[in-house]
Protein backbone atom coordinates (compact mmCIF):
# COMPACT_ATOMS: atom_id res chain seq x y z
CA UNK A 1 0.00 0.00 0.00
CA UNK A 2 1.40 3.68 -1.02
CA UNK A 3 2.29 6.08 1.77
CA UNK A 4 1.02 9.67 1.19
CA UNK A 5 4.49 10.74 0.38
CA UNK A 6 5.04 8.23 -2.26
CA UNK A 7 1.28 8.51 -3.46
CA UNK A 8 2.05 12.50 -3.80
CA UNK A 9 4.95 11.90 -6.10
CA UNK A 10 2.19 10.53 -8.74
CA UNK A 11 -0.79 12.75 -8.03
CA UNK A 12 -0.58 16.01 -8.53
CA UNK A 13 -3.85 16.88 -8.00
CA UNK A 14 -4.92 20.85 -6.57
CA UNK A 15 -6.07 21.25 -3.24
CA UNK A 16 -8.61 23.70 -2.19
CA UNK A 17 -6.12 26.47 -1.39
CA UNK A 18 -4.65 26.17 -4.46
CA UNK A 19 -7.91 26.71 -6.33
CA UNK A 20 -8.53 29.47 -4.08
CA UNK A 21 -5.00 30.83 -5.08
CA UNK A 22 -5.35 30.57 -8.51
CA UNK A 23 -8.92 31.68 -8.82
CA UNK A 24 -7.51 34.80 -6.83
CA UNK A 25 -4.93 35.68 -9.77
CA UNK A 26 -7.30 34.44 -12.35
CA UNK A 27 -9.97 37.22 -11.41
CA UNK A 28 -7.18 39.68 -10.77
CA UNK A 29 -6.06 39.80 -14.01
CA UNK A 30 -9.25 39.55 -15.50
CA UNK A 31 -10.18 42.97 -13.80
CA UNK A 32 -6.97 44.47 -14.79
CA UNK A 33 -5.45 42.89 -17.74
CA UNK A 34 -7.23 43.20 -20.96
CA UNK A 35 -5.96 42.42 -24.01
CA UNK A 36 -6.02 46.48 -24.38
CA UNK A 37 -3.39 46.66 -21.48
CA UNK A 38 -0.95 44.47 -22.98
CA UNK A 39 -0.77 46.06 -26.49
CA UNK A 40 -0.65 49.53 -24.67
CA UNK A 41 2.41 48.15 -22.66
CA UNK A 42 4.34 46.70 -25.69
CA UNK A 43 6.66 49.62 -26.83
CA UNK A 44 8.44 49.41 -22.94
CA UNK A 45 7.23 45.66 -22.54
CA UNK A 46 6.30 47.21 -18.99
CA UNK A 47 2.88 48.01 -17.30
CA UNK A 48 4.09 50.16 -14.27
CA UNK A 49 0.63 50.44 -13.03
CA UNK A 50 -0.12 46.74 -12.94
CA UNK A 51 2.74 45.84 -11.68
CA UNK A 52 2.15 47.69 -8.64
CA UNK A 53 -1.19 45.92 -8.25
CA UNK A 54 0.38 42.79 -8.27
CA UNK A 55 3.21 43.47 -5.77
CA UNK A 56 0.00 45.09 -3.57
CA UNK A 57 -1.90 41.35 -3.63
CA UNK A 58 1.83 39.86 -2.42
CA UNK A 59 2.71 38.43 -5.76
CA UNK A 60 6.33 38.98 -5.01
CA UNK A 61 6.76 38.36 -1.11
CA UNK A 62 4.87 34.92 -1.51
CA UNK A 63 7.56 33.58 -3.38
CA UNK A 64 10.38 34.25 -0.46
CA UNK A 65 10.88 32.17 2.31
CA UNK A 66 9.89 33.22 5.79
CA UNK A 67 12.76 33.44 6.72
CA UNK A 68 12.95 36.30 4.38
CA UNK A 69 10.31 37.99 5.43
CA UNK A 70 8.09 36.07 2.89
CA UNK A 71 5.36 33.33 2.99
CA UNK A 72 7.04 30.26 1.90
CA UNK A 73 4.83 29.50 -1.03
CA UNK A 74 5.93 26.13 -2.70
CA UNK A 75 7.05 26.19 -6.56
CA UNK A 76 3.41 24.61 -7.30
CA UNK A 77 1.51 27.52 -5.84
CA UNK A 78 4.23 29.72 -7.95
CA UNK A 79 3.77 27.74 -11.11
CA UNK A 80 -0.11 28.82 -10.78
CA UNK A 81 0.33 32.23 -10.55
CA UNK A 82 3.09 31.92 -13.71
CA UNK A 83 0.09 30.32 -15.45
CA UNK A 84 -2.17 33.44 -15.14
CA UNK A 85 0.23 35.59 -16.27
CA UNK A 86 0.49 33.55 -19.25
CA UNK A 87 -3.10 32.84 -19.51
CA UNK A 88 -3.31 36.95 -19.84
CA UNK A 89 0.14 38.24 -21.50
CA UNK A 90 0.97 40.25 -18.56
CA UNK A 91 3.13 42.67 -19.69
CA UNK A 92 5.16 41.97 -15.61
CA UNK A 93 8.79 40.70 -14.47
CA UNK A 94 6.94 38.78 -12.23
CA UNK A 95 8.85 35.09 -13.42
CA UNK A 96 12.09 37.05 -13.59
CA UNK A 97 11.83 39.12 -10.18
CA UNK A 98 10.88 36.05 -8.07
CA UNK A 99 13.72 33.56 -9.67
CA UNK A 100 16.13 36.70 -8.55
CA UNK A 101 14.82 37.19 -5.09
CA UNK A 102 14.86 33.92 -4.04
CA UNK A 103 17.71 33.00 -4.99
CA UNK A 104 19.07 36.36 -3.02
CA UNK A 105 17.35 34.82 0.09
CA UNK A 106 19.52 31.73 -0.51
CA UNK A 107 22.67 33.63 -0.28
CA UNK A 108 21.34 35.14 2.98
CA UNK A 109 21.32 38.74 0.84
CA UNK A 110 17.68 40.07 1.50
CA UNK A 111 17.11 41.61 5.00
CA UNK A 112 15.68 44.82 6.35
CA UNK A 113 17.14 46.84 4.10
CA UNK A 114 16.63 45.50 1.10
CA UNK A 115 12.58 45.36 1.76
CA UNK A 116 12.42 47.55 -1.62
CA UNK A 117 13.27 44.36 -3.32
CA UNK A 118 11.05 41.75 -1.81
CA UNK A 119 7.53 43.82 -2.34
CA UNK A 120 8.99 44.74 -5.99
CA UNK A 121 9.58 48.34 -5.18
CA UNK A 122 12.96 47.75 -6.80
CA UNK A 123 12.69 44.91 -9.99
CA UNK A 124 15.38 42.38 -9.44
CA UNK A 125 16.21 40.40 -12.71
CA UNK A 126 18.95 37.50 -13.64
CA UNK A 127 20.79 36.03 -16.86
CA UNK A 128 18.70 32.64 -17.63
CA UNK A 129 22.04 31.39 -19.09
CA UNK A 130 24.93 30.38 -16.42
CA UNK A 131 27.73 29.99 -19.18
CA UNK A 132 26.79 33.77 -20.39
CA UNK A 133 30.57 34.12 -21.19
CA UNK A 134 32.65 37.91 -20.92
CA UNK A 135 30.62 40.44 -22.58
CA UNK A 136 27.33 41.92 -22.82
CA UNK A 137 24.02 39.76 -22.15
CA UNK A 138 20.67 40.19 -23.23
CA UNK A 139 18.43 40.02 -19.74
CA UNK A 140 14.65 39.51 -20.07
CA UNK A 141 14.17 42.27 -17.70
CA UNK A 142 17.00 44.34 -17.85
CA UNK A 143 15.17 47.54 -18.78
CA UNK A 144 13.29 47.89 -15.80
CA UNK A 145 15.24 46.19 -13.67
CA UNK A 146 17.04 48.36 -10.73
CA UNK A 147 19.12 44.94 -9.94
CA UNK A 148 20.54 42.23 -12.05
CA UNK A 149 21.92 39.07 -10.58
CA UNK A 150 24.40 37.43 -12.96
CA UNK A 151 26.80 34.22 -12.86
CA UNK A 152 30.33 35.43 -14.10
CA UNK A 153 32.74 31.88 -14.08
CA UNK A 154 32.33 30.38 -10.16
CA UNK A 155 31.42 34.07 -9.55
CA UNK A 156 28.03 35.25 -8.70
CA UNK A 157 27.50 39.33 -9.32
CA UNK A 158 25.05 41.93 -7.74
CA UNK A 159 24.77 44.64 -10.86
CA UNK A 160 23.20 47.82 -9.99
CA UNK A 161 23.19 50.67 -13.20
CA UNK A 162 23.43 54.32 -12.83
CA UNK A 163 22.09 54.83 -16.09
CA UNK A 164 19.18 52.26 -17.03
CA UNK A 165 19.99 50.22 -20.42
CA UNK A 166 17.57 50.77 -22.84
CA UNK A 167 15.01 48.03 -24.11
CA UNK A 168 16.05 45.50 -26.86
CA UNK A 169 13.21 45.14 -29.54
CA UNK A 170 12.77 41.71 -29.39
CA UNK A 171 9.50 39.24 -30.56
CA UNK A 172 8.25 38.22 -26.79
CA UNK A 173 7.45 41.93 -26.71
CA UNK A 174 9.52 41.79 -23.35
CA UNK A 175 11.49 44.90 -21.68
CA UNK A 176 15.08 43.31 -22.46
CA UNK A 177 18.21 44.91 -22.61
CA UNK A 178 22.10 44.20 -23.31
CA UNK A 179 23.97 44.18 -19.55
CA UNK A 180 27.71 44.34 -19.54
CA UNK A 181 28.65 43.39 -15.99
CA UNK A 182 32.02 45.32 -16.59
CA UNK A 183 30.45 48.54 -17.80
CA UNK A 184 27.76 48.73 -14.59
CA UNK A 185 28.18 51.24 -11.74
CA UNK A 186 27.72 48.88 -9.34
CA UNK A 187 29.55 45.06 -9.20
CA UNK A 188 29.12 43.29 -5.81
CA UNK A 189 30.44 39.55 -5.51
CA UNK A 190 27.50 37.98 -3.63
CA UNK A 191 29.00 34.23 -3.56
CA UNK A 192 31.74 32.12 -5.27
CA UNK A 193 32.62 28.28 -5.87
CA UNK A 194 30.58 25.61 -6.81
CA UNK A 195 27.50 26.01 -3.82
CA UNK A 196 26.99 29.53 -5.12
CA UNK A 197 26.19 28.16 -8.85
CA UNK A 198 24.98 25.41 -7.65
CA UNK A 199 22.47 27.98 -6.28
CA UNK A 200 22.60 29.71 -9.66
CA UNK A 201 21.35 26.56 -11.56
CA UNK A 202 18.28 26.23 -8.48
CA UNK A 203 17.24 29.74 -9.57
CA UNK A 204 17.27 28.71 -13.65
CA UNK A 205 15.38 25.95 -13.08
CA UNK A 206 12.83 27.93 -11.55
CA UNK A 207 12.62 30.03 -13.89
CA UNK A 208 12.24 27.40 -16.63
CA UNK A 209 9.34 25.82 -14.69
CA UNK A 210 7.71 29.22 -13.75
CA UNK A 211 8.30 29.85 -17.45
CA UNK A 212 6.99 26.57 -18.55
CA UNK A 213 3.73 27.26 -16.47
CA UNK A 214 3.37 30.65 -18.04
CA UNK A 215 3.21 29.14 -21.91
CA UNK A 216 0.84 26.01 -20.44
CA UNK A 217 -1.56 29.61 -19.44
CA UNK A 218 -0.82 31.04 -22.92
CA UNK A 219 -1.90 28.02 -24.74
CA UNK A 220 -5.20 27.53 -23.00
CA UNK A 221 -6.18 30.62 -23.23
CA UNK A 222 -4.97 30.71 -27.57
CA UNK A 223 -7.15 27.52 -27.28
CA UNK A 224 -9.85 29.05 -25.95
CA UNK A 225 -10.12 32.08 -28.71
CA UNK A 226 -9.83 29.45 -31.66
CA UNK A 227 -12.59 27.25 -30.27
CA UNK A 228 -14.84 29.41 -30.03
CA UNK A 229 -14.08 31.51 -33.25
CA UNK A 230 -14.33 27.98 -34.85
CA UNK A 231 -17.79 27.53 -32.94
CA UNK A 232 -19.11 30.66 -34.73
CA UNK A 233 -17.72 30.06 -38.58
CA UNK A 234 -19.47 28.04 -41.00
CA UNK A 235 -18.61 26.19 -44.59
CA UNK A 236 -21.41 24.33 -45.96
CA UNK A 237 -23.97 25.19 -43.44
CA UNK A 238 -22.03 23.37 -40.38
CA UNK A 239 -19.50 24.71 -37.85
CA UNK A 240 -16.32 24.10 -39.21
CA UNK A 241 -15.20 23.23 -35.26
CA UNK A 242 -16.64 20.02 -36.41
CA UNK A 243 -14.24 19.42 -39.44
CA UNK A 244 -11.20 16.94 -38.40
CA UNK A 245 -8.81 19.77 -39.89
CA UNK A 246 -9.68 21.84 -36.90
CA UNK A 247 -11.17 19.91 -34.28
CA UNK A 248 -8.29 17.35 -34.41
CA UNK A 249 -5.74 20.24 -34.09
CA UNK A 250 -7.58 22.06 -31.17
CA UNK A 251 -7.45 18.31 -28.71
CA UNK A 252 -4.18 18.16 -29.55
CA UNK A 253 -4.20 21.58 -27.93
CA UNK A 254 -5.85 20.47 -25.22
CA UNK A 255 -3.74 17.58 -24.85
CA UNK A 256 -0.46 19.86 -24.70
CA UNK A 257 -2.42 22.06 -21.92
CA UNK A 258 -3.03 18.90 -19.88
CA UNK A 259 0.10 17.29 -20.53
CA UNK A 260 2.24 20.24 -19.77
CA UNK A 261 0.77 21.40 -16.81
CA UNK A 262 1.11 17.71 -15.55
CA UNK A 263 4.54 17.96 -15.81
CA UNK A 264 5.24 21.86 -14.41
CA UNK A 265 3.78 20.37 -11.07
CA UNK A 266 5.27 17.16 -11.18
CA UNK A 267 8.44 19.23 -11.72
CA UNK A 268 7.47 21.43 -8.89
CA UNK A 269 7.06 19.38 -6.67
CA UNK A 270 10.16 17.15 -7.21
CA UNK A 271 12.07 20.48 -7.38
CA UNK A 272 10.65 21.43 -3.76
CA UNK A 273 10.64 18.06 -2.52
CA UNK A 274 13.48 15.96 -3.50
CA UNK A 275 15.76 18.45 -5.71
CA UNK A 276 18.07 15.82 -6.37
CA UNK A 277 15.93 12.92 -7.13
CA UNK A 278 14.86 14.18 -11.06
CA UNK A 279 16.66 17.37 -11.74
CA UNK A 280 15.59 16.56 -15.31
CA UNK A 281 11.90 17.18 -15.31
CA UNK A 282 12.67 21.35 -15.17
CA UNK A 283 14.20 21.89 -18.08
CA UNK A 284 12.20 19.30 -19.54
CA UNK A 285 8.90 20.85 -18.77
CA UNK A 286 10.51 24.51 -20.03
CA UNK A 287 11.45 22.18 -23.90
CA UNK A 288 8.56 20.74 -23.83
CA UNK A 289 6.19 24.04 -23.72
CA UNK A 290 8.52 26.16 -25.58
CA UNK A 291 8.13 23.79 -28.78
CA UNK A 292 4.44 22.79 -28.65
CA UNK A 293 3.49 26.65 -27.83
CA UNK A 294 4.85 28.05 -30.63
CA UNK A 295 2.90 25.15 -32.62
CA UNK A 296 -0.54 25.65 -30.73
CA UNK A 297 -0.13 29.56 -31.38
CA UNK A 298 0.70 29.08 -34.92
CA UNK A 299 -2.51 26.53 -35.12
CA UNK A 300 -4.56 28.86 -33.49
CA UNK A 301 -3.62 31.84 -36.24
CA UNK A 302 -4.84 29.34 -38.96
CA UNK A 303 -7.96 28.50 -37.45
CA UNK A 304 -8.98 32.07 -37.77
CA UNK A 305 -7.24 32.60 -41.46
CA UNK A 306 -7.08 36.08 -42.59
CA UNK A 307 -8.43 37.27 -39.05
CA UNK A 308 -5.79 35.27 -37.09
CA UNK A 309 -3.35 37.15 -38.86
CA UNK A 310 -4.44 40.77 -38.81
CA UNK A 311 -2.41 42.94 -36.49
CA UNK A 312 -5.30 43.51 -33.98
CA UNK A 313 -6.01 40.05 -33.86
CA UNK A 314 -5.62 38.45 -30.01
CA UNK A 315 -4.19 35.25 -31.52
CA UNK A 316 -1.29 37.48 -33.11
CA UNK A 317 -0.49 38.49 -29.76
CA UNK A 318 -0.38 35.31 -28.50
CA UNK A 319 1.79 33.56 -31.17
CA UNK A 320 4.84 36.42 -30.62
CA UNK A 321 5.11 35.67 -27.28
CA UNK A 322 4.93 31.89 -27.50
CA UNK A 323 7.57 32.27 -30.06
CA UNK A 324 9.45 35.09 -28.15
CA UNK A 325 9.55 34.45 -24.11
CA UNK A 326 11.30 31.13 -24.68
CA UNK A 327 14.10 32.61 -26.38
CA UNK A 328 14.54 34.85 -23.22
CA UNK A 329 16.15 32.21 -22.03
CA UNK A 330 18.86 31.60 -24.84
CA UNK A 331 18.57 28.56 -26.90
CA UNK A 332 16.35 25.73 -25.58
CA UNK A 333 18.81 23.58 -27.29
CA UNK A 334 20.79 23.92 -24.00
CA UNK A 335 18.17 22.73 -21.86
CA UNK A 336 18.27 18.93 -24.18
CA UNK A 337 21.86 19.38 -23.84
CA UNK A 338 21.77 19.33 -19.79
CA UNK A 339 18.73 16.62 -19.80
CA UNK A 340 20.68 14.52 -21.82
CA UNK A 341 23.65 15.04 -19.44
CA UNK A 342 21.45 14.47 -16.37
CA UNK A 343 19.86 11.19 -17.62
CA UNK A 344 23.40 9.81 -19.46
CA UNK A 345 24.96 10.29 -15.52
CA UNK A 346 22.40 8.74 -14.04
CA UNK A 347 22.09 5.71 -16.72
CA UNK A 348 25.93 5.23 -16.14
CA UNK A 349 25.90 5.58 -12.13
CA UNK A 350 23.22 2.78 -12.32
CA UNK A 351 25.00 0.39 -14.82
CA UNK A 352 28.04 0.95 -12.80
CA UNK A 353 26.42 0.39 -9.64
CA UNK A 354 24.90 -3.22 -11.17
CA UNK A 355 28.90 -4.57 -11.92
């Protein structure tokens, strides 16, 4: 008979508070995230105004430990939160600022006075990449942000600008900007060695999951607007919803929703849980959304044809950013590179372990 711990590490079922939590951020953004919001936000990538909402419901001091001053929310209550945001396109550094934070609170670097960056007064950001190399790198949030965290060799840097850098146009519509840790006014070493990126590669997981959760939101919601466009259109006097050229490609939306949120949690949990056990299933959940979101989007622009395309078109919106926030990240590439490298290690350790 299964224990409760070893039944949890297959069910990954919501409990009530985690309906309630999600509901919460569901109806937030509802209220103050139209569709109007985000294309008014896209020359900066930025919604100041929302973003100061969300800090006010304790988006950002959720995500920190208590000992942090925070409320010890678990990566599944995070990854539900990264879903709305997804779900709506909200134009926040929410996924970025929370990654950065906590991993601050690791190195023991948030206390009293640096409340500005727990409650989001100050945007914290980091480099999704930890072999960014000498040189400038692109940062997801590095327009806004008034701190970057970066990994430079066994090195882990606090950047703080004089001078903000300004945005990068890029497809996710996202407020990036090039960040030369040399060329900053500001270059604290907050760790060094081998625990500090371990640390480093804990905070790019998370945001790989949280990321991953954000583009299962996205494609339910790009779902959502081609169903029921399809539900409205007719050829021949029936619905074409009911034609196998778009109703087969809408469950296989619905599968990849499903399937994709199954793993973010399963991920989450492990990653909360037993970190060491499957170290695998982050990235893997981050692959697997960032390649079957740009095909959902892309589906969903067809379904509507000449509409889908249009620039005022909702489903437009969606399909740049499911194209565009992956790449925030660098290449997913390097994600298969370091599953591969995970699951080779542990294939060998076993085989070796069997002699």
């Amino acid at each position: 008979m299964m224990d409760r711990f070893e039944l949890r590490r297959l069910d990954y079922s919501l409990s009530e508070d985690h309906i309630a939590l999600q509901s919460a951020y569901k109806q937030f953004f509802k209220i103050h995230c139209s569709i109007e919001t985000v294309r008014a936000a896209e020359s900066s990538g930025f919604d100041k105004g929302l973003w100061e909402r969300l800090c006010g419901m304790g988006a950002t001091t959720m995500a920190l430990p208590e000992s942090a001053g925070g409320d010890g929310a678990t990566l599944v209550d995070l990854s539900l939160v990264a879903e709305e945001i997804g779900r709506w396109l909200a134009p926040v550094p929410w996924i970025d600022h929370v990654c950065a934070t906590r991993l601050l609170a690791r190195l023991g670097m948030l206390d009293a006075e640096t409340a500005a960056l727990a409650n989001g007064e100050q945007i914290a950001a980091l480099d999704p990449r930890i072999d960014g190399g000498p040189g400038r790198r692109l940062i997801p949030a590095g327009s806004i942000a008034g701190r970057v965290v970066v990994a430079d060799r066994d090195h882990i840097l606090s950047l703080i600008f004089g001078t903000q850098p300004e945005k990068v146009d890029n497809i996710g519509r996202l407020p990036m900007a090039w960040v030369d840790p040399a060329s900053v006014d500001s270059r604290t070493v907050l760790a060094r060695g081998p625990e500090a990126l371990a640390n480093y590669q804990r905070a790019l997981d998370e945001w790989r999951l949280l990321m991953a959760a954000a583009l299962v939101g996205l494609v339910e919601e790009t779902m959502t607007i081609a169903a029921e466009f399809a539900k409205t259109r007719y050829t021949l006097g029936v619905p074409i919803a009911t034609l196998q050229g778009i109703s087969h490609p809408l469950a296989n939306m619905a599968v990849t929703v499903h399937s994709g949120r199954n793993l973010v949690r399963r991920a989450a949990w492990f990653l909360d849980t037993e970190p060491g056990e499957r170290p695998e299933l982050a990235p893997a959940a981050f692959l697997f959304m960032a390649e079957e979101a740009a095909k959902a989007a892309t589906m969903a622009v067809h379904i509507q044809g000449g509409l889908g395309v249009s620039a005022e078109a909702a489903a437009t919106a969606y399909l740049v950013r499911a194209r565009g926030w992956p790449l925030a990240g660098g290449d997913p590439g390097a994600c298969a590179r370091r599953i591969a490298g995970i699951v080779a290690a542990r294939e060998t350790a076993s085989r070796a372990a069997c002699v």
